[in-house]
C-alpha atoms as a PDB file:
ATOM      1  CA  UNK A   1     248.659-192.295 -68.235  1.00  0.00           C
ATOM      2  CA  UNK A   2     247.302-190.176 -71.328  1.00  0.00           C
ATOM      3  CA  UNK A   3     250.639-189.662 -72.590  1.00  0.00           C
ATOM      4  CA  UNK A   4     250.915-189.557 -76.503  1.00  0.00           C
ATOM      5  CA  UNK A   5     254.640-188.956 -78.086  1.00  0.00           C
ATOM      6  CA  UNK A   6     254.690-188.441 -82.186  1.00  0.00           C
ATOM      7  CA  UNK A   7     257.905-188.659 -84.319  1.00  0.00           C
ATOM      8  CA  UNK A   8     257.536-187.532 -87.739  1.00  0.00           C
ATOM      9  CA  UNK A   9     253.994-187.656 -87.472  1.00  0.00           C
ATOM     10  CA  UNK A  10     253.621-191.114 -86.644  1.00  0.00           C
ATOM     11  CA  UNK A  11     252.844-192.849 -83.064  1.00  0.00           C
ATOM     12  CA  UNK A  12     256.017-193.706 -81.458  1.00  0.00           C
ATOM     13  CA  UNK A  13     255.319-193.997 -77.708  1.00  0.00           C
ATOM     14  CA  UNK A  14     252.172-193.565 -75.096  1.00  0.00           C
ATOM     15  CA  UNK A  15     251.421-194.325 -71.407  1.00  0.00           C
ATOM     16  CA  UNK A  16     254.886-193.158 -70.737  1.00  0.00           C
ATOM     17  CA  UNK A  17     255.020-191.231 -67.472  1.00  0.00           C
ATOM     18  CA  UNK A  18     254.417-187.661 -67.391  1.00  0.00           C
ATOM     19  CA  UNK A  19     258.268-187.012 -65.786  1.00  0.00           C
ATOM     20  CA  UNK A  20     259.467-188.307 -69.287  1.00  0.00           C
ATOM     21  CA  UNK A  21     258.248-185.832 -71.190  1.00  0.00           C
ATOM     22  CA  UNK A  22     260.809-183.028 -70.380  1.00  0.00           C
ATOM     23  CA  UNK A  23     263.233-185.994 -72.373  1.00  0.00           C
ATOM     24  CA  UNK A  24     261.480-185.685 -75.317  1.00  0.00           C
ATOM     25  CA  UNK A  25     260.602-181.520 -76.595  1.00  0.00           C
ATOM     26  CA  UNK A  26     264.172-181.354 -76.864  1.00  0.00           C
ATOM     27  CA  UNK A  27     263.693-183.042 -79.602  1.00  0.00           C
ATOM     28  CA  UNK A  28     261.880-180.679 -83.180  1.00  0.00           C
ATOM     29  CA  UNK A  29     261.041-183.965 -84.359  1.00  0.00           C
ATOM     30  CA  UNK A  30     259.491-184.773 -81.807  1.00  0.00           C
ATOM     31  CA  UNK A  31     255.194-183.755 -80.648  1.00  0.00           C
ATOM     32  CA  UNK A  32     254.421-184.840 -77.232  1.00  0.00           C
ATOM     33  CA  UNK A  33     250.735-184.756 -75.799  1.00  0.00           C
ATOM     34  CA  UNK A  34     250.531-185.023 -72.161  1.00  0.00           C
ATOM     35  CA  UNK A  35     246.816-185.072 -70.220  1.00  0.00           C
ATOM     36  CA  UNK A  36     246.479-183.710 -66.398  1.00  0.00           C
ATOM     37  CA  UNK A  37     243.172-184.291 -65.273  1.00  0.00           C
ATOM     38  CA  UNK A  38     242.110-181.873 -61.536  1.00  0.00           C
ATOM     39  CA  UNK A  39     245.966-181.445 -61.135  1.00  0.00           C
ATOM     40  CA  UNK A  40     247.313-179.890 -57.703  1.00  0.00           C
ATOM     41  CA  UNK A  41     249.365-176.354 -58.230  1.00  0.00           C
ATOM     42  CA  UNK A  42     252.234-177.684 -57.518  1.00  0.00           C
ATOM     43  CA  UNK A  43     251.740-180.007 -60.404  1.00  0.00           C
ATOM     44  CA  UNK A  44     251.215-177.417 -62.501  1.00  0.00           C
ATOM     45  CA  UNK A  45     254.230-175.417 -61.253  1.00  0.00           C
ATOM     46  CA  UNK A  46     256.473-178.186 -62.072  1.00  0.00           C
ATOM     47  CA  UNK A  47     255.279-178.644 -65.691  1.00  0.00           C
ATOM     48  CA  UNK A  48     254.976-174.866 -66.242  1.00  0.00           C
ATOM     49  CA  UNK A  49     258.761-174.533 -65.165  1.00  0.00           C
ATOM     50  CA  UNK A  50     259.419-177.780 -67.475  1.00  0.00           C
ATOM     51  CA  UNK A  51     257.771-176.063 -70.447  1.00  0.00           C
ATOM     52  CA  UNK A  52     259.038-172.610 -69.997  1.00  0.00           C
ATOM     53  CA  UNK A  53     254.885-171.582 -69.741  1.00  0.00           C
ATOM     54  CA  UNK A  54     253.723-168.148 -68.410  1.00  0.00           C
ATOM     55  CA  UNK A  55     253.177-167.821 -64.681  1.00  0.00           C
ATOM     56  CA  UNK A  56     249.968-165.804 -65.422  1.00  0.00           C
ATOM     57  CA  UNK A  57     248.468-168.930 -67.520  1.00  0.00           C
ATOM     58  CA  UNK A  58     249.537-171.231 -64.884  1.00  0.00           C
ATOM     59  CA  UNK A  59     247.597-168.834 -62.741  1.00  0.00           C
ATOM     60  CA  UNK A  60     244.571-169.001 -64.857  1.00  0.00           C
ATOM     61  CA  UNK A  61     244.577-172.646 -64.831  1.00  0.00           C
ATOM     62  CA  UNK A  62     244.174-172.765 -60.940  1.00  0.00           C
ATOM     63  CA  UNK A  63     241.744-170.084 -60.908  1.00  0.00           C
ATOM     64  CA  UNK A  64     238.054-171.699 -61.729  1.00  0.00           C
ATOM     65  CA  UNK A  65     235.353-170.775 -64.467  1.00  0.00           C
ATOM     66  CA  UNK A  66     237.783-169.178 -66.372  1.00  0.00           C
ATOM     67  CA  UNK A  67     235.691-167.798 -70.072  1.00  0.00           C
ATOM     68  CA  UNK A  68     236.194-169.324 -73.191  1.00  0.00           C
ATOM     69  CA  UNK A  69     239.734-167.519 -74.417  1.00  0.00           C
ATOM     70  CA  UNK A  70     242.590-167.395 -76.501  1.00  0.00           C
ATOM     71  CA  UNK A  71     245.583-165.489 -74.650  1.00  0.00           C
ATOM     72  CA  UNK A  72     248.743-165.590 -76.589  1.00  0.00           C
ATOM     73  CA  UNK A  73     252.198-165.244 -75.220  1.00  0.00           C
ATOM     74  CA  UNK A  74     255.641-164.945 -76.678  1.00  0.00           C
ATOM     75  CA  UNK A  75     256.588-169.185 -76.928  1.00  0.00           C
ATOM     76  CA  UNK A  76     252.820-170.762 -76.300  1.00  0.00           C
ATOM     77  CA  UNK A  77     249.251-170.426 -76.376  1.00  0.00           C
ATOM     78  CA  UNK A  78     246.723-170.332 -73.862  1.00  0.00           C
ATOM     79  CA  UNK A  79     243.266-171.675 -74.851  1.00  0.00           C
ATOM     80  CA  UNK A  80     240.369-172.136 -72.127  1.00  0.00           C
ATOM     81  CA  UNK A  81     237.264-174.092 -74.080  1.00  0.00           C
ATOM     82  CA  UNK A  82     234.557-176.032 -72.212  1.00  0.00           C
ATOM     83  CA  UNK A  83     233.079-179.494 -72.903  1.00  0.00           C
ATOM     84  CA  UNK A  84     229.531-180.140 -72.088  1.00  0.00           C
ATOM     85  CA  UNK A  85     228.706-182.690 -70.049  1.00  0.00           C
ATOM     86  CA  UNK A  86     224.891-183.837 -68.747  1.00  0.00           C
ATOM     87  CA  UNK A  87     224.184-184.244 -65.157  1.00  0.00           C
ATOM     88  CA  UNK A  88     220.447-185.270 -63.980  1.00  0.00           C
ATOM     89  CA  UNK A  89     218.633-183.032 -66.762  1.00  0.00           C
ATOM     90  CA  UNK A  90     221.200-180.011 -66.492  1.00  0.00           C
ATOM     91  CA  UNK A  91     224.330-178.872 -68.523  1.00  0.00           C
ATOM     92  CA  UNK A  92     227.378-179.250 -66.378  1.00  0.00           C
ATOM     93  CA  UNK A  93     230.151-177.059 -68.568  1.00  0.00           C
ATOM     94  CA  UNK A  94     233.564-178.997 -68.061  1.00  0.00           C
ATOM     95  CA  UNK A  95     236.134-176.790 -68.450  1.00  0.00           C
ATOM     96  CA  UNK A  96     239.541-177.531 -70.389  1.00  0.00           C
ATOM     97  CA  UNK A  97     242.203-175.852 -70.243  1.00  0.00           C
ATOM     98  CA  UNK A  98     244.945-175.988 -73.023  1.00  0.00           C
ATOM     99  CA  UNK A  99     248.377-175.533 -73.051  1.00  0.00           C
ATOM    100  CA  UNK A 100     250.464-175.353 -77.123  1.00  0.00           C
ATOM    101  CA  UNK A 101     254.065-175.062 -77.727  1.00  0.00           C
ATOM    102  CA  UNK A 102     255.929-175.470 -80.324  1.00  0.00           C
ATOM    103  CA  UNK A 103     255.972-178.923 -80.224  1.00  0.00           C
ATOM    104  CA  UNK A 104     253.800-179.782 -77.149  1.00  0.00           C
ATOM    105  CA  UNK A 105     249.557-180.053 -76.325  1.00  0.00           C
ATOM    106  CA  UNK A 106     249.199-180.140 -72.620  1.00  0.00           C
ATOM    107  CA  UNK A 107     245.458-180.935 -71.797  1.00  0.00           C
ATOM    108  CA  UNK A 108     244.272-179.674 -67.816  1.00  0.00           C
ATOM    109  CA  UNK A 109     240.646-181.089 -67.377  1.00  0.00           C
ATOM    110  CA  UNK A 110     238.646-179.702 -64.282  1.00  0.00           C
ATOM    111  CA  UNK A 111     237.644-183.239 -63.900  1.00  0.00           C
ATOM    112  CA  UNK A 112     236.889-186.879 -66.168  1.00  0.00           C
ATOM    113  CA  UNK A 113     233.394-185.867 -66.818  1.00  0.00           C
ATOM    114  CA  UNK A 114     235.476-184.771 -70.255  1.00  0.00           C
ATOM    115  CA  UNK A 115     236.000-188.036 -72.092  1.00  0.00           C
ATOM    116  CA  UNK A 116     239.071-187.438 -73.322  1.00  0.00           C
ATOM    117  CA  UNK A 117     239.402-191.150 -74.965  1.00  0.00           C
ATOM    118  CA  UNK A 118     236.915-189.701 -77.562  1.00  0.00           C
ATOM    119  CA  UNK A 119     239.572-186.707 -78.208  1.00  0.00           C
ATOM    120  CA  UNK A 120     242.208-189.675 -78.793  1.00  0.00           C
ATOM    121  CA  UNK A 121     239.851-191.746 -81.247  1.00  0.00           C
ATOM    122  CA  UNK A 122     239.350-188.895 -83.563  1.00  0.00           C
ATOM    123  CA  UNK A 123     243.394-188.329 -83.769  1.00  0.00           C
ATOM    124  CA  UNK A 124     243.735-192.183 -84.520  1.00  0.00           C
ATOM    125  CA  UNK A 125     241.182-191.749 -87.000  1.00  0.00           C
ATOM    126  CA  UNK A 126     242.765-189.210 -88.776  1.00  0.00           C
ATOM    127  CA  UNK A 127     246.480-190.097 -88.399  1.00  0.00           C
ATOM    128  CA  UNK A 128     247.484-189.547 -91.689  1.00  0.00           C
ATOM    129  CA  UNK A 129     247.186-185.333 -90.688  1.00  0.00           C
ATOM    130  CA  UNK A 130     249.202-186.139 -87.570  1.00  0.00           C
ATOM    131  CA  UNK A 131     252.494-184.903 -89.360  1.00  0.00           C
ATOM    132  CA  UNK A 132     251.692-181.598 -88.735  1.00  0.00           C
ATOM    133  CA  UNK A 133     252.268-181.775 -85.154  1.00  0.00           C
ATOM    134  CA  UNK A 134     250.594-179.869 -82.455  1.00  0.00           C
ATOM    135  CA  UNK A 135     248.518-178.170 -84.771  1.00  0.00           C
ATOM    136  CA  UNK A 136     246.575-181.253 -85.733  1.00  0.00           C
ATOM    137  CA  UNK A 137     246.259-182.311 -81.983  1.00  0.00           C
ATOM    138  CA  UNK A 138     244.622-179.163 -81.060  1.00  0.00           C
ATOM    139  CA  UNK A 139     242.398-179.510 -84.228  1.00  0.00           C
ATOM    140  CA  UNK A 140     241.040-182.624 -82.777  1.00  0.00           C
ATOM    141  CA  UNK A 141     240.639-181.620 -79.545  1.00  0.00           C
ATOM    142  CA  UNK A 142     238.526-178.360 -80.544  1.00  0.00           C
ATOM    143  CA  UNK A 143     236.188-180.306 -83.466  1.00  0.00           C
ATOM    144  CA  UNK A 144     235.273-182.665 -80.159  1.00  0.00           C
ATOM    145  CA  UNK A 145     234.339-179.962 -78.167  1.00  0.00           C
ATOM    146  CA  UNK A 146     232.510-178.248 -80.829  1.00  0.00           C
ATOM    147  CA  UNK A 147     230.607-181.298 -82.000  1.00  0.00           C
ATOM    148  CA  UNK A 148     229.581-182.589 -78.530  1.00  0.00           C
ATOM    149  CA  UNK A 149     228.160-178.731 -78.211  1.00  0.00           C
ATOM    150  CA  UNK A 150     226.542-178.948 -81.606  1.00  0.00           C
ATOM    151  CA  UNK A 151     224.798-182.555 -81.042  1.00  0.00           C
ATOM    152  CA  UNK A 152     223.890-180.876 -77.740  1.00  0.00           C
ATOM    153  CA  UNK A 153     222.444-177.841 -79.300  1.00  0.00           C
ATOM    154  CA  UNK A 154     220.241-180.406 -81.781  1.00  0.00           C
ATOM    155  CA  UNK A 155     218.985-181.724 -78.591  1.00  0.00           C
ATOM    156  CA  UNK A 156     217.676-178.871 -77.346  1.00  0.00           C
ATOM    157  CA  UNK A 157     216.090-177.745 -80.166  1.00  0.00           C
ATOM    158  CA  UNK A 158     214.005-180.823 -80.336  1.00  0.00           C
ATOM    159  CA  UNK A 159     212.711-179.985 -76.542  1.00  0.00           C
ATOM    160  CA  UNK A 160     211.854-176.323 -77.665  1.00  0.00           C
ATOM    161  CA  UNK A 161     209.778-178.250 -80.681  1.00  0.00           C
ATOM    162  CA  UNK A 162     208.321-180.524 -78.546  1.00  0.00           C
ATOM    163  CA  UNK A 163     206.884-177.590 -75.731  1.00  0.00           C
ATOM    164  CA  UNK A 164     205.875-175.916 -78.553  1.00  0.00           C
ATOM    165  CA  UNK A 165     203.580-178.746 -79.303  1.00  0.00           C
ATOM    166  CA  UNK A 166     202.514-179.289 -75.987  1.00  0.00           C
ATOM    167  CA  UNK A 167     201.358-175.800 -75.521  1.00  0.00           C
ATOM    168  CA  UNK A 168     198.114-176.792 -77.653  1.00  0.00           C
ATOM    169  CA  UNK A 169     197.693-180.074 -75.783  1.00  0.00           C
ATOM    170  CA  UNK A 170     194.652-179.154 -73.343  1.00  0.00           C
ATOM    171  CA  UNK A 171     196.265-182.270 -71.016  1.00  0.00           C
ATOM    172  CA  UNK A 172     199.322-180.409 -70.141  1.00  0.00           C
ATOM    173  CA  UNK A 173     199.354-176.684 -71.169  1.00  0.00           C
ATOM    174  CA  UNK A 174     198.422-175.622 -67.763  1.00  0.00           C
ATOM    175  CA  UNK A 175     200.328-178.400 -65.793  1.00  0.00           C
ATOM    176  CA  UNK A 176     203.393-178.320 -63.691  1.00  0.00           C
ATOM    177  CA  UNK A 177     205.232-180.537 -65.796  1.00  0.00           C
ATOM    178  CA  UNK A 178     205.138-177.908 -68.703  1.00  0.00           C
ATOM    179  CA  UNK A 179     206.345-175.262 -66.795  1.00  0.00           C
ATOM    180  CA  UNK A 180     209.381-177.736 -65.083  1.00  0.00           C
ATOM    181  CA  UNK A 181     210.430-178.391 -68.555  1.00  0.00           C
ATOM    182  CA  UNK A 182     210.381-174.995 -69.484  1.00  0.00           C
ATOM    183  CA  UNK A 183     212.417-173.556 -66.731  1.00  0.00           C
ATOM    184  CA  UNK A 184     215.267-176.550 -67.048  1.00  0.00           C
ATOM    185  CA  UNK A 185     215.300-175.824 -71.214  1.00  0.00           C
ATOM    186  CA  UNK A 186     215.815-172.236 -70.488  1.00  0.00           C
ATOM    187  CA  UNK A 187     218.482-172.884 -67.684  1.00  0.00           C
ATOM    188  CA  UNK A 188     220.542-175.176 -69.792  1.00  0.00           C
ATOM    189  CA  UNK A 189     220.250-173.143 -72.964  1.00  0.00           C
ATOM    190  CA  UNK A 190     221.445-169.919 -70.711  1.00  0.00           C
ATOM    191  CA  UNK A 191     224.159-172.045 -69.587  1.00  0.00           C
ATOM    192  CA  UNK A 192     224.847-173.494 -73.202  1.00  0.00           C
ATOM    193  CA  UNK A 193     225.294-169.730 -74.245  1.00  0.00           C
ATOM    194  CA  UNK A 194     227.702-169.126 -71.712  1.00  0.00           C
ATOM    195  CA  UNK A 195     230.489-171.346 -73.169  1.00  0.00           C
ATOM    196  CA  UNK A 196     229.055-171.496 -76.893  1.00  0.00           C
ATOM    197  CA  UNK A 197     229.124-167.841 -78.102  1.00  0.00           C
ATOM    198  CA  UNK A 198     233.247-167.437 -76.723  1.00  0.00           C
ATOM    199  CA  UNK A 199     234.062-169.921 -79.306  1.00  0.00           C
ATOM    200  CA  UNK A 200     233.762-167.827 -82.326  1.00  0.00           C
ATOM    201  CA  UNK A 201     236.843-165.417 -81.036  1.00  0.00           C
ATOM    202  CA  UNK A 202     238.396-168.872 -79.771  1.00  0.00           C
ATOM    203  CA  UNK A 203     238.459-170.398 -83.625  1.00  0.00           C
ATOM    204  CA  UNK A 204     238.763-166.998 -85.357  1.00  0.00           C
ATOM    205  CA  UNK A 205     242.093-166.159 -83.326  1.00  0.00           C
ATOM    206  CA  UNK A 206     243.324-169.395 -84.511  1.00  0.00           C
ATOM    207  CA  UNK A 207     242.529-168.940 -88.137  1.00  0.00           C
ATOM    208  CA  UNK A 208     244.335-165.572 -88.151  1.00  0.00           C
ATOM    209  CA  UNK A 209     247.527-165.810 -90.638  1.00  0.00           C
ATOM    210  CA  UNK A 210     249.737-164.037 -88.017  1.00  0.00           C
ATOM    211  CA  UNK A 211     249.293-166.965 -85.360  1.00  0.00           C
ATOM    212  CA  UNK A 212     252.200-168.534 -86.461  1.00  0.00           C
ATOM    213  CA  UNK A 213     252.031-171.380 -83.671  1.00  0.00           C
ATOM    214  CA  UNK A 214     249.271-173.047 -85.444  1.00  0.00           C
ATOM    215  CA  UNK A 215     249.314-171.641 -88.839  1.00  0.00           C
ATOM    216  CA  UNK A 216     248.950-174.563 -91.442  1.00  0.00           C
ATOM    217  CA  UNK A 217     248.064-174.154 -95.186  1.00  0.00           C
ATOM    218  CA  UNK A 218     246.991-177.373 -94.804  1.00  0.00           C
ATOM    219  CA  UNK A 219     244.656-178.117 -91.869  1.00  0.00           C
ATOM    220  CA  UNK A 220     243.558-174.448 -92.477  1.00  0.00           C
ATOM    221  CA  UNK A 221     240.467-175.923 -94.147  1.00  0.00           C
ATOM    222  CA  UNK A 222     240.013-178.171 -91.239  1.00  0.00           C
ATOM    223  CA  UNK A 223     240.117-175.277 -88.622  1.00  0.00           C
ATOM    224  CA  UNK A 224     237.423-173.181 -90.862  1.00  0.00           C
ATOM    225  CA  UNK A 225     235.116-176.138 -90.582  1.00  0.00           C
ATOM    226  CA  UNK A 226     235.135-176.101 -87.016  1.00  0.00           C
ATOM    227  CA  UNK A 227     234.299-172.334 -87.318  1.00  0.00           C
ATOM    228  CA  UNK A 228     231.694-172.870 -89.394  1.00  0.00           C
ATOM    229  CA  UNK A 229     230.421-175.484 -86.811  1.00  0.00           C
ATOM    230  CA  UNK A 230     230.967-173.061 -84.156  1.00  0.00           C
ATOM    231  CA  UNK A 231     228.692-170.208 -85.977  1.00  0.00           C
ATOM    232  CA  UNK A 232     226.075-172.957 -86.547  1.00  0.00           C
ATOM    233  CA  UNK A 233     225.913-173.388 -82.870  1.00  0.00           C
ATOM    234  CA  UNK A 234     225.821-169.866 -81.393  1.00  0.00           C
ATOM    235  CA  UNK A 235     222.723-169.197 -83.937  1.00  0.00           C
ATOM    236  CA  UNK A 236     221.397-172.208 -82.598  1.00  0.00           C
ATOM    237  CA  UNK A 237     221.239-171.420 -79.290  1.00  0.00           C
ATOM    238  CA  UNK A 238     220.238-167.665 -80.328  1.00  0.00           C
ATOM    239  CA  UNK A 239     217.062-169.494 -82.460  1.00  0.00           C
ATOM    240  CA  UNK A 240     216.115-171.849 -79.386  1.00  0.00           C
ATOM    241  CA  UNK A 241     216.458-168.728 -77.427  1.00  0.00           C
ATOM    242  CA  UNK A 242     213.844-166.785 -79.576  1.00  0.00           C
ATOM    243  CA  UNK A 243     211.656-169.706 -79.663  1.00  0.00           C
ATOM    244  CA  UNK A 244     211.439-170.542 -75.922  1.00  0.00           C
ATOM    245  CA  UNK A 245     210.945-166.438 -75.827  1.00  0.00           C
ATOM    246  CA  UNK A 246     207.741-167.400 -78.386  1.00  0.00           C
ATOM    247  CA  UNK A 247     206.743-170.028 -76.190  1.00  0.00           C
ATOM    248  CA  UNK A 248     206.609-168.235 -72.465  1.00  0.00           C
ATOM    249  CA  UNK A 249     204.113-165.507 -74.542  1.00  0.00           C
ATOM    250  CA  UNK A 250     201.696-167.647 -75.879  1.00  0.00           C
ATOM    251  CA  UNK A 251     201.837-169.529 -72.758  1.00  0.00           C
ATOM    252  CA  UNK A 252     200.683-166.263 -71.171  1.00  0.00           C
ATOM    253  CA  UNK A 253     198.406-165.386 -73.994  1.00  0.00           C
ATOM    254  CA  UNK A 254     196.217-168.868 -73.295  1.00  0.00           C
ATOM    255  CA  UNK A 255     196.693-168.065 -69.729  1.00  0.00           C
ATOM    256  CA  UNK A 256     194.870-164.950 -70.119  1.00  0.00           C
ATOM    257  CA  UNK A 257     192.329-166.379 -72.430  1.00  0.00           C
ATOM    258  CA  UNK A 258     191.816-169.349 -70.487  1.00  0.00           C
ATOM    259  CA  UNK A 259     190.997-166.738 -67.371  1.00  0.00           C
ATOM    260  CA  UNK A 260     188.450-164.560 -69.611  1.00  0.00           C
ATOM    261  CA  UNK A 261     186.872-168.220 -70.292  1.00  0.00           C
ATOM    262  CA  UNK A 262     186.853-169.482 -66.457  1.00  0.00           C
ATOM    263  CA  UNK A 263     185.127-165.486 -65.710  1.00  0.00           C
ATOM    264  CA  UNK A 264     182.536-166.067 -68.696  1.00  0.00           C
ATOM    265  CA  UNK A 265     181.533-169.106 -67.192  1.00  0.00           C
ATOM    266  CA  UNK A 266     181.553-167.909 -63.548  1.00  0.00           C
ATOM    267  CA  UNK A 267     179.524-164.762 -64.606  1.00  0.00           C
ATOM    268  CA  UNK A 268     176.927-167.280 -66.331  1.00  0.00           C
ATOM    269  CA  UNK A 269     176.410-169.308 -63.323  1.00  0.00           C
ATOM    270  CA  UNK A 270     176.058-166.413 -61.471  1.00  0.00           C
ATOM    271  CA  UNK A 271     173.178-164.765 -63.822  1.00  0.00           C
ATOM    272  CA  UNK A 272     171.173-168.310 -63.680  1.00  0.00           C
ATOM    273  CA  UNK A 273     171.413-168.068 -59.495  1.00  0.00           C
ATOM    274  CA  UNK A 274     170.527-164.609 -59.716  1.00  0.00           C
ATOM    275  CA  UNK A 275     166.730-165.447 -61.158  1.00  0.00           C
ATOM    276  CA  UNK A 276     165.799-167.977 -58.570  1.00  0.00           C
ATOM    277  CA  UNK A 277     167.227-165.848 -55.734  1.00  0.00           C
ATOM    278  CA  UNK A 278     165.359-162.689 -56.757  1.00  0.00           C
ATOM    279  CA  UNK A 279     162.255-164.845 -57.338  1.00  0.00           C
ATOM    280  CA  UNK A 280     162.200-166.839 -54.090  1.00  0.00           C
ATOM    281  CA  UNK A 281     163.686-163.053 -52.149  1.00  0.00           C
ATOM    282  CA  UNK A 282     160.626-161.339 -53.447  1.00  0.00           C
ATOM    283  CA  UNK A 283     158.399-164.549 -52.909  1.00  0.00           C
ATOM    284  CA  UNK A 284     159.962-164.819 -49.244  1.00  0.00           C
ATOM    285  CA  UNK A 285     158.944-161.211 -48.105  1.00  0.00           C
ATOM    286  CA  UNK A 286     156.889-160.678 -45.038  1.00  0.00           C
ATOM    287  CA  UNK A 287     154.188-159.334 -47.345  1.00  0.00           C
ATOM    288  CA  UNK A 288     150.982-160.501 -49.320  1.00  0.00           C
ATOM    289  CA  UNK A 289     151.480-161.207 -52.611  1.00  0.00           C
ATOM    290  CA  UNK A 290     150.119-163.303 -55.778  1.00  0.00           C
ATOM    291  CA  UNK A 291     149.545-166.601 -54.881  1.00  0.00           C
ATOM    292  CA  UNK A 292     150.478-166.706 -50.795  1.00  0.00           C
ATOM    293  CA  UNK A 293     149.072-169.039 -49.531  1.00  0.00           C
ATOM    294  CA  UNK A 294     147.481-171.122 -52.167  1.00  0.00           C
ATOM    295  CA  UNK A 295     149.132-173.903 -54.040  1.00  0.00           C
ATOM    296  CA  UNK A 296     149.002-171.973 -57.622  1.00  0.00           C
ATOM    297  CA  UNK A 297     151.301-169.468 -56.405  1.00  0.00           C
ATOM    298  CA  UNK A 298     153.676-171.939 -55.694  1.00  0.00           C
ATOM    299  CA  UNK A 299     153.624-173.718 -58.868  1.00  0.00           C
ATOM    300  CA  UNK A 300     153.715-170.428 -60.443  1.00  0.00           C
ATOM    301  CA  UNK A 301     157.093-169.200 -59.070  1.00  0.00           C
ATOM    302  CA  UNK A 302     158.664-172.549 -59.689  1.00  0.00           C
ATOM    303  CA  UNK A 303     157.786-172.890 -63.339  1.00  0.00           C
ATOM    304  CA  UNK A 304     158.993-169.772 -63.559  1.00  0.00           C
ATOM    305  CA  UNK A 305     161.918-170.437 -61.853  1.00  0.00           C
ATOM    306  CA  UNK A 306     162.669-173.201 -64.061  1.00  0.00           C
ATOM    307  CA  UNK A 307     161.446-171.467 -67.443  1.00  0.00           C
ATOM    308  CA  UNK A 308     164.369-168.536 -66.291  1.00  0.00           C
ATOM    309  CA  UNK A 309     166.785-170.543 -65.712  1.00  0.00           C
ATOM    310  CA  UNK A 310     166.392-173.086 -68.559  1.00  0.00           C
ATOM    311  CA  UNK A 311     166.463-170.266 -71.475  1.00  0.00           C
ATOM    312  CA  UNK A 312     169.716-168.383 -69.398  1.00  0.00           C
ATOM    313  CA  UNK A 313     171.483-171.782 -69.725  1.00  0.00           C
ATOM    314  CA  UNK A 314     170.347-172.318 -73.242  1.00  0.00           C
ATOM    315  CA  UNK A 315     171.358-168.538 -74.572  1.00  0.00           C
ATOM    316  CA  UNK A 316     174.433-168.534 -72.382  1.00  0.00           C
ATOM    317  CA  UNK A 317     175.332-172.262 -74.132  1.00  0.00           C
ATOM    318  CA  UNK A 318     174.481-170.708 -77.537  1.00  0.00           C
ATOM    319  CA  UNK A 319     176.717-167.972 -77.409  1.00  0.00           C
ATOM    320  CA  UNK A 320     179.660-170.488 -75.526  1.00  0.00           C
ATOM    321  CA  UNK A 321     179.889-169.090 -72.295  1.00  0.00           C
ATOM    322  CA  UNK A 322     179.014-172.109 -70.865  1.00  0.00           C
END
């Protein structure tokens, strides 16, 4: 069970069952942290009645794809974030819903692609902050979400690098495996957006003096960071954005110059038939002419034949057309 009960700010209790936790918010002294991972409605009914939790945030909870939000009612918070998980080459958004009382974190997870055991290192790690209650929890919780979309963001700024570097590789600029890997980076970055650029009104609500559920002097600093983190990303994804825009336009551009080369060529070829043609057509008519019938005028038109098309293919190669 991801059950996690704090007294005083230090560890007291976990792996207790979730029906125990109604014994222990009684308590002020008391921070419980409770995880629910693809819970049933009823589940959620029960807890929400437990807690005292709006009916209309239950309600969100059950309702899917839900955007990144901060809805704030009169005795808890409501906070919708998404996790980012990776799921054969494509972003599969996680979504976690969050739940903060006065003295409670409730964690709903829309499934256990969302390691939450990662969440729980980074409170043990800082445990000295874990006297301030829920508001350190949901610190934790939210600089995890915002540093697995920042080390995802890194990610995909190396791919947009890399296709840019692969548009000048003559190998693959015209390949099918360029324009796969630009369609997936574009997809994922879209869907990167999506749950990235909510963030900044997710933070910024919490950072506001007047939200008095989370307000700390203290981990105040902590929380900004996270913004900061959070305003690093959405540019991010606004830069790779730009640059995959950069990239689909010069792709076009050598597409169009690479056709103006292919037509050069093909125009070439065509001029160096053309000679031969016209010689042999006029040769070929059903009329006398110099030469028919006598071996000279067949040496003549083929040497001149060759001559023709030698000197086409030599000016044509001069001026690169060839």
């Amino acid at each position: 069970m991801h059950t996690r009960l704090y007294r005083n700010g230090v560890l007291e209790k976990e792996g207790f069952p979730v029906e125990e936790v109604s014994d222990h918010v009684g308590d002020p002294d008391n921070t419980v942290w409770f995880d629910l991972c693809a819970p049933s409605a009823d589940d959620l009914a029960v807890i929400g009645e437990e807690l005292g939790l709006h009916e209309l945030a239950v309600e969100d909870v059950v309702t899917d794809h839900q955007r990144p939000k901060v809805d704030v009612y009169d005795n808890h918070l409501f906070i919708t974030v998404y996790g980012v998980h990776f799921d054969d080459g494509r972003i599969d958004p996680v979504e976690v819903n969050v739940f903060v009382t006065g003295n409670a974190l409730v964690t709903v997870r829309a499934s256990d692609h969302f390691d939450i055991g990662e969440v729980v290192k980074r409170w043990d790690a800082a445990a000295s902050l874990a006297g301030h209650g829920v508001t350190f929890l949901l610190h934790g919780l939210l600089d995890y979400v915002v540093d697995t979309q920042f080390d995802l963001v890194q990610d995909l700024d190396g791919q947009a690098e890399a296709l840019e570097e692969a548009l000048f590789e003559e190998q693959v600029t015209y390949g099918k495996e360029l324009q796969r890997s630009m369609f997936v980076l574009r997809r994922n970055t879209a869907t990167l957006r999506k749950v990235t650029m909510p963030m900044r009104e997710v933070v910024g609500t919490l950072l506001r003096r007047d939200q008095k559920l989370v307000a700390d002097p203290v981990l105040a600093p902590y929380y900004a960071d996270v913004y900061d983190h959070v305003l690093r990303v959405t540019e991010w994804v606004e830069s790779i954005r730009e640059t995959l825009a950069n990239v689909r336009e010069t792709r076009l551009a050598q597409q169009g110059f690479r056709l103006n080369e292919i037509m050069k060529r093909v125009t070439s070829w065509a001029a160096i038939i053309a000679v031969p043609t016209m010689i042999t057509g006029f040769y070929g008519q059903n009329v006398p002419y110099p030469g028919s019938g006598e071996p000279w005028g067949f040496w003549t038109s083929s040497v001149l034949i060759a001559v023709t098309s030698v000197w086409l293919y030599s000016v044509f190669k001069r001026k690169d057309w060839l």
